[in-house]
Protein backbone atom coordinates (compact mmCIF):
# COMPACT_ATOMS: atom_id res chain seq x y z
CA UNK A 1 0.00 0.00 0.00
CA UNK A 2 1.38 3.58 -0.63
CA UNK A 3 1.76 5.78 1.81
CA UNK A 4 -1.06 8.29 0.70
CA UNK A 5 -3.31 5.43 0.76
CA UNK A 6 -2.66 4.34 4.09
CA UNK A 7 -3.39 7.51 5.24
CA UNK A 8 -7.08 7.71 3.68
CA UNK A 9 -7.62 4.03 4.36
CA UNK A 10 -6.55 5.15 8.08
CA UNK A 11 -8.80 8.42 8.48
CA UNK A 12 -12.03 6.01 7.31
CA UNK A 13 -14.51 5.01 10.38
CA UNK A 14 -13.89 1.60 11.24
CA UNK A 15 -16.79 -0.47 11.14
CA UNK A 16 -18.95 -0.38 14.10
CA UNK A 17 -19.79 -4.44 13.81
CA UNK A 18 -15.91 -5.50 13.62
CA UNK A 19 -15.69 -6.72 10.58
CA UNK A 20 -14.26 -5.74 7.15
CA UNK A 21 -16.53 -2.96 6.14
CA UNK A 22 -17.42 -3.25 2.76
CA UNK A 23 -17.01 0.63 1.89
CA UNK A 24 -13.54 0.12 2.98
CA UNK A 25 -12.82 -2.53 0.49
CA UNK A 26 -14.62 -0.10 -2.39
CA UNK A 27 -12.28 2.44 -1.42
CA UNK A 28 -9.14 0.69 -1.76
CA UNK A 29 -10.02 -0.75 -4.93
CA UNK A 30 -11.12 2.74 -5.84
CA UNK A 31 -7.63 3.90 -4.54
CA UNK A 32 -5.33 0.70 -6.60
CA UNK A 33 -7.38 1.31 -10.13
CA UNK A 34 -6.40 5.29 -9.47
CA UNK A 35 -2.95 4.83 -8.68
CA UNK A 36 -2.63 2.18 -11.83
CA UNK A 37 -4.48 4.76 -13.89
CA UNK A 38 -2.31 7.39 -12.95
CA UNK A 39 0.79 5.37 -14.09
CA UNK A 40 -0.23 4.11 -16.94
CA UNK A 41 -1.02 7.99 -17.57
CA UNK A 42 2.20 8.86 -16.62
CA UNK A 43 3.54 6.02 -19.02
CA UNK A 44 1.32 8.18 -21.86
CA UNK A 45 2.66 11.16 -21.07
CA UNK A 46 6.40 10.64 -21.65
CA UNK A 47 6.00 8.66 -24.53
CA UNK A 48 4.32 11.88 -26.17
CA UNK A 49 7.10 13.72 -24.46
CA UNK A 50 9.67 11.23 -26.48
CA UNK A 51 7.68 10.93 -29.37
CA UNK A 52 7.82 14.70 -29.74
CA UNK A 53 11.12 15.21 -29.03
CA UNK A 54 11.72 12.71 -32.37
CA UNK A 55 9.74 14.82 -34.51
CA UNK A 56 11.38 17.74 -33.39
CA UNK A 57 14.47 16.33 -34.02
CA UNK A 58 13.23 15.17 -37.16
CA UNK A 59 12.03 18.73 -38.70
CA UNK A 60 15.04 20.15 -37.13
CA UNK A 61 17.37 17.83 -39.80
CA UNK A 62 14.85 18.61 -42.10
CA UNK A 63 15.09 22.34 -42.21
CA UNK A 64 19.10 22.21 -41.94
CA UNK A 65 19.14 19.75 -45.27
CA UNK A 66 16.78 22.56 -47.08
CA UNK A 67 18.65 25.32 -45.87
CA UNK A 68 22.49 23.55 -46.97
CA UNK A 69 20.63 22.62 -50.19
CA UNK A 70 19.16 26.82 -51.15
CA UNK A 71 22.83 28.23 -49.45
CA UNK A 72 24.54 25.58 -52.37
CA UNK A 73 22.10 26.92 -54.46
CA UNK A 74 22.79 30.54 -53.88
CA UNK A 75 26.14 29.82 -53.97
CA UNK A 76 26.23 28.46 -57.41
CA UNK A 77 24.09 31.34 -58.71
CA UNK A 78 27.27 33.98 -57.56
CA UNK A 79 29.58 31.68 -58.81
CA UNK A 80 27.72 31.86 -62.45
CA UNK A 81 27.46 35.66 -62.14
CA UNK A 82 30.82 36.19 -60.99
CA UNK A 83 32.26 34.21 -63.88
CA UNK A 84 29.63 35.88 -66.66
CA UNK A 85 31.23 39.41 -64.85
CA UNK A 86 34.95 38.57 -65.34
CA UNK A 87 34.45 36.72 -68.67
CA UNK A 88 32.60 40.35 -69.83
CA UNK A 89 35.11 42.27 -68.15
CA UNK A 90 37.76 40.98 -70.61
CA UNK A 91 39.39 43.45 -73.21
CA UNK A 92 38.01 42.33 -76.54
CA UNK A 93 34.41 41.48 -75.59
CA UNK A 94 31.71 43.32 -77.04
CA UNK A 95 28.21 42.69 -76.45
């Protein structure tokens, strides 16, 4: 029994006739289906709590692969205009 259990088991009117009282029994089943509710929420919650860190982790990737991919991009693009520049630049050229 857990400790906050014993202490509302404990705090309950013991039966006047001396035997086990049958509210008493309803609340500590009452009290063992909320505690393994409770865990089994807790269980819930951190697997969200994992499963979201993942897909953060995820889109983070993601976004870094798009981002290297548009900055090669750009990069290419100033490469291009640098070389059309110096290839114009050229004595001779006329356009």
């Amino acid at each position: 029994m857990s400790m906050k259990r014993d202490v509302v088991v404990s705090s309950l009117p013991k039966p006047e006739n001396g035997g086990v009282d049958e509210s008493l029994k309803d609340v500590q089943w009452r009290l063992d289906r909320l505690e393994r509710q409770l865990q089994k929420l807790t269980e819930l919650v951190r697997d969200h709590a994992e499963d979201n860190d993942r897909l953060v982790r995820i889109v983070a990737e993601d976004r870094e692969m798009i981002r290297r991919e548009l900055l090669r991009k750009h990069h290419a693009k100033v490469r291009a205009r640098k070389h059309l520049r110096d290839v114009s630049s050229r004595p001779g050229f006329d356009s």
